[in-house]
PDB file of N, CA and C in Angstrom:
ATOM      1  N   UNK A   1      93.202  75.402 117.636  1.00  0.00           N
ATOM      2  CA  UNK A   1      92.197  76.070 116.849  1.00  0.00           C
ATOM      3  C   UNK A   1      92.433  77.578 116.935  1.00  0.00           C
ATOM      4  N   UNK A   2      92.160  78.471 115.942  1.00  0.00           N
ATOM      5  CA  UNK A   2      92.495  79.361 116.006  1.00  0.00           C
ATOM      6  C   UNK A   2      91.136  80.334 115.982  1.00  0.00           C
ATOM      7  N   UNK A   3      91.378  81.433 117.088  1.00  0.00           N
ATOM      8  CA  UNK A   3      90.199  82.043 118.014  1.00  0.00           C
ATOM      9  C   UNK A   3      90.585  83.716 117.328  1.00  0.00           C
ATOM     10  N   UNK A   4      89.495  84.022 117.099  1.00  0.00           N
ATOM     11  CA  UNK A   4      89.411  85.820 117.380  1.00  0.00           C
ATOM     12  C   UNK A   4      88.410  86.253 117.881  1.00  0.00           C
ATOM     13  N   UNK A   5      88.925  87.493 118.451  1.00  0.00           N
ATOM     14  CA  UNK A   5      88.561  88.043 119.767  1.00  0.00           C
ATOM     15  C   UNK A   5      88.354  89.552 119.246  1.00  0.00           C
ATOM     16  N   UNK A   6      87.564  89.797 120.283  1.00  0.00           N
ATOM     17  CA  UNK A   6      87.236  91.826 120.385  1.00  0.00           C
ATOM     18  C   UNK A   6      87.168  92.011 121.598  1.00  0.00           C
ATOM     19  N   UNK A   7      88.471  92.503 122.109  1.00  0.00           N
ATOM     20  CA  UNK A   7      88.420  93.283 123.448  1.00  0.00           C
ATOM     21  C   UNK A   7      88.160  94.434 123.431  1.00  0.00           C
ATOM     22  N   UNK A   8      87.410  95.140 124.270  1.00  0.00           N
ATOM     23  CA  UNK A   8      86.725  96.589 124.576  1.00  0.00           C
ATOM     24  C   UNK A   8      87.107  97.021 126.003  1.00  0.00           C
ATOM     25  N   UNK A   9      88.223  98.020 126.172  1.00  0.00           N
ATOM     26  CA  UNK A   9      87.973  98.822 127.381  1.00  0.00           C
ATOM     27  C   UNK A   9      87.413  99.981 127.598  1.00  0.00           C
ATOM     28  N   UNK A  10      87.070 100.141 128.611  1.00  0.00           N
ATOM     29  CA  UNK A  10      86.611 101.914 128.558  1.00  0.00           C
ATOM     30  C   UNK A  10      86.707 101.923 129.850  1.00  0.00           C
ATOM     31  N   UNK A  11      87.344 103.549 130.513  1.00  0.00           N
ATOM     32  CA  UNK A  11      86.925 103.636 132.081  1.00  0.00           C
ATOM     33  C   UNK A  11      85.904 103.171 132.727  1.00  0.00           C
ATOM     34  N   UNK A  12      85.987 103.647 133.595  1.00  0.00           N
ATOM     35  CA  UNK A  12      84.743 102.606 134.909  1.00  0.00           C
ATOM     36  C   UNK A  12      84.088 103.728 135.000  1.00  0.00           C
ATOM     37  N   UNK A  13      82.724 104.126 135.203  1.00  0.00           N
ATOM     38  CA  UNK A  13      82.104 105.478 136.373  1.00  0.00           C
ATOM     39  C   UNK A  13      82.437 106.210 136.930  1.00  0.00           C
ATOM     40  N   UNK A  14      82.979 107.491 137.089  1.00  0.00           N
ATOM     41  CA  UNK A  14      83.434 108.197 137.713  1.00  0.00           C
ATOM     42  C   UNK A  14      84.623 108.772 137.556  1.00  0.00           C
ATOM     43  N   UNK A  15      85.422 107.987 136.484  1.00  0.00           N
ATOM     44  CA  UNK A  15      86.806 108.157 135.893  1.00  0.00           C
ATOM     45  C   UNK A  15      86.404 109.121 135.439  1.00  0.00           C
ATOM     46  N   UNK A  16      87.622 110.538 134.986  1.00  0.00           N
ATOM     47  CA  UNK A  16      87.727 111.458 134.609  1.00  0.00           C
ATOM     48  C   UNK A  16      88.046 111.041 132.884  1.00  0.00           C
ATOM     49  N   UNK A  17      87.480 111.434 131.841  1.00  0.00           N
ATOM     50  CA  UNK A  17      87.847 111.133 130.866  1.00  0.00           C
ATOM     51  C   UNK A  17      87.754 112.548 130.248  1.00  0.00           C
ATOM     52  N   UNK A  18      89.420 112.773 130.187  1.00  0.00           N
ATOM     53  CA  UNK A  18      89.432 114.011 129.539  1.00  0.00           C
ATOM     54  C   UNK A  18      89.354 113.971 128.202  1.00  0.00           C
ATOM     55  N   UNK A  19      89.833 112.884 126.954  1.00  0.00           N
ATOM     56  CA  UNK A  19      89.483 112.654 125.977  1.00  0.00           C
ATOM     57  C   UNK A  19      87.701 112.761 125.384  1.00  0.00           C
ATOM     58  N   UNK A  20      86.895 111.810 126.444  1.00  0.00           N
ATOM     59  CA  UNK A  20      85.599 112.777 126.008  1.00  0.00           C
ATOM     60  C   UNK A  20      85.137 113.422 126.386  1.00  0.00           C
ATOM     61  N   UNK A  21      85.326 114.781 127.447  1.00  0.00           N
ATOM     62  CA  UNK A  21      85.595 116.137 127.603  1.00  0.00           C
ATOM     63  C   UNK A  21      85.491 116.826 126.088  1.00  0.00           C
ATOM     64  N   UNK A  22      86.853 116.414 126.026  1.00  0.00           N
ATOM     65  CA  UNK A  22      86.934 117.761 124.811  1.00  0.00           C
ATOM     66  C   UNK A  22      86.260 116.772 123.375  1.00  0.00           C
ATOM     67  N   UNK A  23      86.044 115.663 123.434  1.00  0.00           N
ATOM     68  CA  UNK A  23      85.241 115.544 121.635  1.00  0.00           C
ATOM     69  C   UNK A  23      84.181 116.142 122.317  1.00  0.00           C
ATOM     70  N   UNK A  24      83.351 115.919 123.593  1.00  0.00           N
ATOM     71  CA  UNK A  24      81.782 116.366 123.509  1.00  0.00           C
ATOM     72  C   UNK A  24      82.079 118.192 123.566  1.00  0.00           C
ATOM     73  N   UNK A  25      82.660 118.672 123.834  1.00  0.00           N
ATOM     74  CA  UNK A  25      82.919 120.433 123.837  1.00  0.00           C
ATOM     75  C   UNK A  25      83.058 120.414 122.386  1.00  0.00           C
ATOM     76  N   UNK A  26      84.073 119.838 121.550  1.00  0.00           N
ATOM     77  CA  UNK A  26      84.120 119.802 120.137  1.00  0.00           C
ATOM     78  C   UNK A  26      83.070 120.133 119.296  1.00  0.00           C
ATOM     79  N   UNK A  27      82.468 118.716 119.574  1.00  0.00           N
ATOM     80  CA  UNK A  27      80.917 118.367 119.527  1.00  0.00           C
ATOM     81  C   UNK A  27      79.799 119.773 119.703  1.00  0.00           C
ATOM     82  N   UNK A  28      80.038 120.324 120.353  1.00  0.00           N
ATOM     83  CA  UNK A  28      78.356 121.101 121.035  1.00  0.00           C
ATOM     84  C   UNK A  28      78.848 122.597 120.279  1.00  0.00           C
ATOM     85  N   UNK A  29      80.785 122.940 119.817  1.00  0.00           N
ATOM     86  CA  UNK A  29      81.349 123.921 119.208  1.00  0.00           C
ATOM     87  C   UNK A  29      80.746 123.431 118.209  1.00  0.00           C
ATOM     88  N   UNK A  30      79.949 122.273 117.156  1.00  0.00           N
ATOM     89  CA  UNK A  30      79.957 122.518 115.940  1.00  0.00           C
ATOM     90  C   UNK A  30      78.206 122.345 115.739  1.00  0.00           C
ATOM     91  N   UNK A  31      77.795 122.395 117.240  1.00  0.00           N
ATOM     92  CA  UNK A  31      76.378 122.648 117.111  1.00  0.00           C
ATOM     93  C   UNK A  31      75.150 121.389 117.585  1.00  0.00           C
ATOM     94  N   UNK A  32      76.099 120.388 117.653  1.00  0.00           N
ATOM     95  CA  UNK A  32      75.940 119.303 118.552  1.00  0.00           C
ATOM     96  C   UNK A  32      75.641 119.253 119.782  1.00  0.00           C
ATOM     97  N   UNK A  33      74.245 118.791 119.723  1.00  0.00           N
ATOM     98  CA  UNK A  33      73.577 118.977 121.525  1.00  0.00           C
ATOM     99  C   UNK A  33      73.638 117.425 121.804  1.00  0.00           C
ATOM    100  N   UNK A  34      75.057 116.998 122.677  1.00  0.00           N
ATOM    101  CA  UNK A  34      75.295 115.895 123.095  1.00  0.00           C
ATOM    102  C   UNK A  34      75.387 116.174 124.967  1.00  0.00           C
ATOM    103  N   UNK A  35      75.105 115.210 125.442  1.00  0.00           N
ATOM    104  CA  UNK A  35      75.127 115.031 126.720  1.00  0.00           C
ATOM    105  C   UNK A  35      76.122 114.158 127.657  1.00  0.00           C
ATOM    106  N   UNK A  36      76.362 113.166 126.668  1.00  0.00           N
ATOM    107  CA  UNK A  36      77.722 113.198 127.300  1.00  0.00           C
ATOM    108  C   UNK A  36      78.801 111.962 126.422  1.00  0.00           C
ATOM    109  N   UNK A  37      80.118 111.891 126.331  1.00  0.00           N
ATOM    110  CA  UNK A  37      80.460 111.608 125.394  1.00  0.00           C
ATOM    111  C   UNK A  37      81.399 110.683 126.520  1.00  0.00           C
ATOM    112  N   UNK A  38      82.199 108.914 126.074  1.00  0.00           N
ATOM    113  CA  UNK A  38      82.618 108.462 126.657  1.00  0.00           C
ATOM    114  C   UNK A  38      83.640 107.610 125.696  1.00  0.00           C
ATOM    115  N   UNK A  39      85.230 107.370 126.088  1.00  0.00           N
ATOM    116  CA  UNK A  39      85.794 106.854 125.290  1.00  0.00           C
ATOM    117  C   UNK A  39      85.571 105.573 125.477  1.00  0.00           C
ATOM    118  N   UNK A  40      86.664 104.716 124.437  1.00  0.00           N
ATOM    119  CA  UNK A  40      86.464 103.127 124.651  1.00  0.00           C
ATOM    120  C   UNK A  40      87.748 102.434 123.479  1.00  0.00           C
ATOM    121  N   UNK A  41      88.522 101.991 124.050  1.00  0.00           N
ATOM    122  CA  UNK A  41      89.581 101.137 122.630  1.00  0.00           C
ATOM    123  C   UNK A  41      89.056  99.536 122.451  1.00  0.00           C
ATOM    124  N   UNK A  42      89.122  99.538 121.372  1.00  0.00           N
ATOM    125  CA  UNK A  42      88.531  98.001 120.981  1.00  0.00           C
ATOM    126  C   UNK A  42      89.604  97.896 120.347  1.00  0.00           C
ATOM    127  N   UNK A  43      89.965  96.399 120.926  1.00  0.00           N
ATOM    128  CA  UNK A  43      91.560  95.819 119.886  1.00  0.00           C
ATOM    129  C   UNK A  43      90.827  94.090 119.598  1.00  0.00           C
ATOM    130  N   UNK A  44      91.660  93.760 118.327  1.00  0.00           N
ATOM    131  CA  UNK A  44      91.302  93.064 117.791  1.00  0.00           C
ATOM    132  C   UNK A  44      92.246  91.682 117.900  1.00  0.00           C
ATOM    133  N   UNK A  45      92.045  90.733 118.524  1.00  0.00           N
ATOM    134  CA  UNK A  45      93.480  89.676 118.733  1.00  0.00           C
ATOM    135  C   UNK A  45      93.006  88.346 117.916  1.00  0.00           C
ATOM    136  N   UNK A  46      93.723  87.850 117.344  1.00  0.00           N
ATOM    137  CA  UNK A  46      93.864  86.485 116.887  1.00  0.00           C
ATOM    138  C   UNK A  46      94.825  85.320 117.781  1.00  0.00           C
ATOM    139  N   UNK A  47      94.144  84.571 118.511  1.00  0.00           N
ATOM    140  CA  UNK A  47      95.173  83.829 119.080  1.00  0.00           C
ATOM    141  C   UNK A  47      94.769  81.485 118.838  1.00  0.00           C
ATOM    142  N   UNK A  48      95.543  81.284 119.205  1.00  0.00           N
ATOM    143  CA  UNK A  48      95.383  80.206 119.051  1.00  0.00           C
ATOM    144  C   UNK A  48      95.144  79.030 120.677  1.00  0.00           C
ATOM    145  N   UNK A  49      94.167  78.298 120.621  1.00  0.00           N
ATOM    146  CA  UNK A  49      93.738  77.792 121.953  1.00  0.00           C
ATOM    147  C   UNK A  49      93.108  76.915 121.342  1.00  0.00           C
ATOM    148  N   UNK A  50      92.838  75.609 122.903  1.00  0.00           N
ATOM    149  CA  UNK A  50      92.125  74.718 122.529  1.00  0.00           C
ATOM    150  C   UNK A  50      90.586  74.315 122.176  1.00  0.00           C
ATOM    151  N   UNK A  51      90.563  75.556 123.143  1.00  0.00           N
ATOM    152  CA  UNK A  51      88.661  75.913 123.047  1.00  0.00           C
ATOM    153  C   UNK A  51      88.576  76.951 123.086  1.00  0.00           C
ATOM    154  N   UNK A  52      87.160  77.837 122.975  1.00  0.00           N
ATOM    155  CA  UNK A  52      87.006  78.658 122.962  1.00  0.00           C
ATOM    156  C   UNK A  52      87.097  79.087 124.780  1.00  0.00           C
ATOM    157  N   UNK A  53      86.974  78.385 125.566  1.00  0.00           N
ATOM    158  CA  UNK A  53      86.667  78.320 127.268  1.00  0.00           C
ATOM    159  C   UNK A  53      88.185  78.995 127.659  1.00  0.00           C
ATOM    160  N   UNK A  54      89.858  78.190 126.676  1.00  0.00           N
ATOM    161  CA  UNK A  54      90.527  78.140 127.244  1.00  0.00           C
ATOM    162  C   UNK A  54      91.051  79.662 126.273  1.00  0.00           C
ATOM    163  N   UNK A  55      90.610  80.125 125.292  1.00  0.00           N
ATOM    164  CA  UNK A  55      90.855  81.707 124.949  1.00  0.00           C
ATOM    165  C   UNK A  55      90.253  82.706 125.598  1.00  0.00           C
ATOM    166  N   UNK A  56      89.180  82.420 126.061  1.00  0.00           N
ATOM    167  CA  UNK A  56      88.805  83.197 126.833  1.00  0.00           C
ATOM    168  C   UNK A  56      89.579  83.385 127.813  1.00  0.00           C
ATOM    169  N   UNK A  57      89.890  82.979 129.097  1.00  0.00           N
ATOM    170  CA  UNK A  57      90.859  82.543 129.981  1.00  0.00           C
ATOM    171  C   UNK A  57      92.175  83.351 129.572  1.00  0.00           C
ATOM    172  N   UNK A  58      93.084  82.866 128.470  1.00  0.00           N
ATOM    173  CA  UNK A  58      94.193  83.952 127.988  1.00  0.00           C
ATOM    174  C   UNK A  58      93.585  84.781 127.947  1.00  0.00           C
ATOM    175  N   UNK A  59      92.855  85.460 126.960  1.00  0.00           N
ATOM    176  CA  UNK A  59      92.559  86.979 126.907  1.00  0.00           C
ATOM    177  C   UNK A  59      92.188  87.812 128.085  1.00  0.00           C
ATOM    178  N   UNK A  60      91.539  86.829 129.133  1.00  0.00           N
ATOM    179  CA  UNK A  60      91.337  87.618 130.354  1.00  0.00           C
ATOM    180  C   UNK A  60      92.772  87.647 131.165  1.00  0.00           C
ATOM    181  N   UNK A  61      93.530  87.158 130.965  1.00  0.00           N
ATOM    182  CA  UNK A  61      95.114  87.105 131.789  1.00  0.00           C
ATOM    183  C   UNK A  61      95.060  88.207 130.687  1.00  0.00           C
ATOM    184  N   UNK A  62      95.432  88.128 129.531  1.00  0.00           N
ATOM    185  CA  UNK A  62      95.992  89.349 128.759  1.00  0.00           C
ATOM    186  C   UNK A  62      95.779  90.721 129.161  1.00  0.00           C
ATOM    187  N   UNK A  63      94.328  90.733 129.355  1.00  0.00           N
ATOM    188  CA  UNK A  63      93.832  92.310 129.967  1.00  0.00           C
ATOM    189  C   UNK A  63      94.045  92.083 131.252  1.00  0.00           C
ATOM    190  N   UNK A  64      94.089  91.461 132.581  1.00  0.00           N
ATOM    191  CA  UNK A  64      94.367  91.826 133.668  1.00  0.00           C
ATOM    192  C   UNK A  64      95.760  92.302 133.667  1.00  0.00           C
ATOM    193  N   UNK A  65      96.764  91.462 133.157  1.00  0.00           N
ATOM    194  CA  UNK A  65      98.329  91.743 133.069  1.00  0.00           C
ATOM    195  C   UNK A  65      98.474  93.206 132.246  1.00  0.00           C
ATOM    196  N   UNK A  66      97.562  93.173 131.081  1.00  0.00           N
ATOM    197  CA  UNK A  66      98.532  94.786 129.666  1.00  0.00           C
ATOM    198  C   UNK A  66      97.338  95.413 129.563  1.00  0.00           C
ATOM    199  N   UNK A  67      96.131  94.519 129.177  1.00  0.00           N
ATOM    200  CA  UNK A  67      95.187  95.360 128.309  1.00  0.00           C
ATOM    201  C   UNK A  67      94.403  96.492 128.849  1.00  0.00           C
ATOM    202  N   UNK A  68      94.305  96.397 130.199  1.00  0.00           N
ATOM    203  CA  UNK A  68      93.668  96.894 130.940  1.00  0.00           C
ATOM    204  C   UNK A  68      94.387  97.164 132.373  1.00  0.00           C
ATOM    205  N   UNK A  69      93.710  98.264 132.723  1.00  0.00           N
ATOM    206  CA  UNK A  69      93.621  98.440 134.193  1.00  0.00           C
ATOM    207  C   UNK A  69      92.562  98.124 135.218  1.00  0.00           C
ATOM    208  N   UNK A  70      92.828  97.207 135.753  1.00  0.00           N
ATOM    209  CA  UNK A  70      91.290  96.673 136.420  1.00  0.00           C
ATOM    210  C   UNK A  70      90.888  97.863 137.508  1.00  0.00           C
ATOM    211  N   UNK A  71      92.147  98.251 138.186  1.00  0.00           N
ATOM    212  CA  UNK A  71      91.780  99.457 139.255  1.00  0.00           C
ATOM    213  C   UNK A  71      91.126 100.746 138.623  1.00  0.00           C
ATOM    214  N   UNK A  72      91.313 100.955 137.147  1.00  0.00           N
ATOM    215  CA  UNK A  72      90.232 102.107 136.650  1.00  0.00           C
ATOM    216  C   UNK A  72      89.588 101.368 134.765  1.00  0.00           C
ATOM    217  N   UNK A  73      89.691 100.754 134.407  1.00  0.00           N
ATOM    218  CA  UNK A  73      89.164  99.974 133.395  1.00  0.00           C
ATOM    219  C   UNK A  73      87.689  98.925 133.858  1.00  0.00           C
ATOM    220  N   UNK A  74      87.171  99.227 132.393  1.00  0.00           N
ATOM    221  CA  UNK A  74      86.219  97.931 132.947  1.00  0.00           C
ATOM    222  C   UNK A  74      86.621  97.416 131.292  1.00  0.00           C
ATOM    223  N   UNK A  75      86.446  96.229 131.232  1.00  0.00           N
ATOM    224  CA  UNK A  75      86.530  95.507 129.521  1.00  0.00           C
ATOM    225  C   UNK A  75      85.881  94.290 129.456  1.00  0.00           C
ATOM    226  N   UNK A  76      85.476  94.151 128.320  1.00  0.00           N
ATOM    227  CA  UNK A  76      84.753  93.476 128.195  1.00  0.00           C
ATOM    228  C   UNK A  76      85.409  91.889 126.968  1.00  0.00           C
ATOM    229  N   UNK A  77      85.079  90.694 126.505  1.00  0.00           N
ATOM    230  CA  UNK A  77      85.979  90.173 125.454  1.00  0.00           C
ATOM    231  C   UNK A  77      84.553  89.168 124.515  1.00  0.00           C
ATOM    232  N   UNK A  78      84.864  89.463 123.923  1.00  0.00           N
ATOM    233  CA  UNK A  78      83.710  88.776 122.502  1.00  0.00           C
ATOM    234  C   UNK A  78      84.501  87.791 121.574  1.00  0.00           C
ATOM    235  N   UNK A  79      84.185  86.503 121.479  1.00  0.00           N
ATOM    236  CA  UNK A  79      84.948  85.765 121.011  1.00  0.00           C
ATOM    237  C   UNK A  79      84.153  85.649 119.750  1.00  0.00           C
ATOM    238  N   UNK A  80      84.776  85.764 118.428  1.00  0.00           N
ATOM    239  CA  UNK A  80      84.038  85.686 116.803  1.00  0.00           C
ATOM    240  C   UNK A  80      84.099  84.423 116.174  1.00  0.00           C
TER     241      UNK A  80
END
């Protein structure tokens, strides 16, 4: 059966994210009173599995192995 997915990473707490650093400085340069700004990549996978139990399962091997860094990532996976 064929499964799609929305994986979401974003740093963990405390990670330095210099990417939203500078959009929220961007941000407050164009008059924008933001407080604090945080990145995040969402990728989009199509894969094929027997259940939805056993895509889940790949996609979580997928992000422990590529998608992610578990030592500074947190992610999350939404099956559609």
């Amino acid at each position: 059966m064929k499964y799609r997915a929305e994986i979401t990473t974003q740093l963990k707490e405390g990670m330095l994210d210099p990417e939203g650093d500078t959009i929220q400085r961007a941000l407050m340069h164009l008059g924008y009173d933001v407080s604090g700004v945080h990145t995040a990549k969402k990728l989009l996978i199509e894969l094929e599995a027997d259940s939805a139990d056993d895509a889940t399962k790949m996609l979580d091997e997928m992000c422990q192995k590529l998608l992610a860094n578990p030592v500074i990532h947190n992610y999350s996976i939404k099956i559609q």
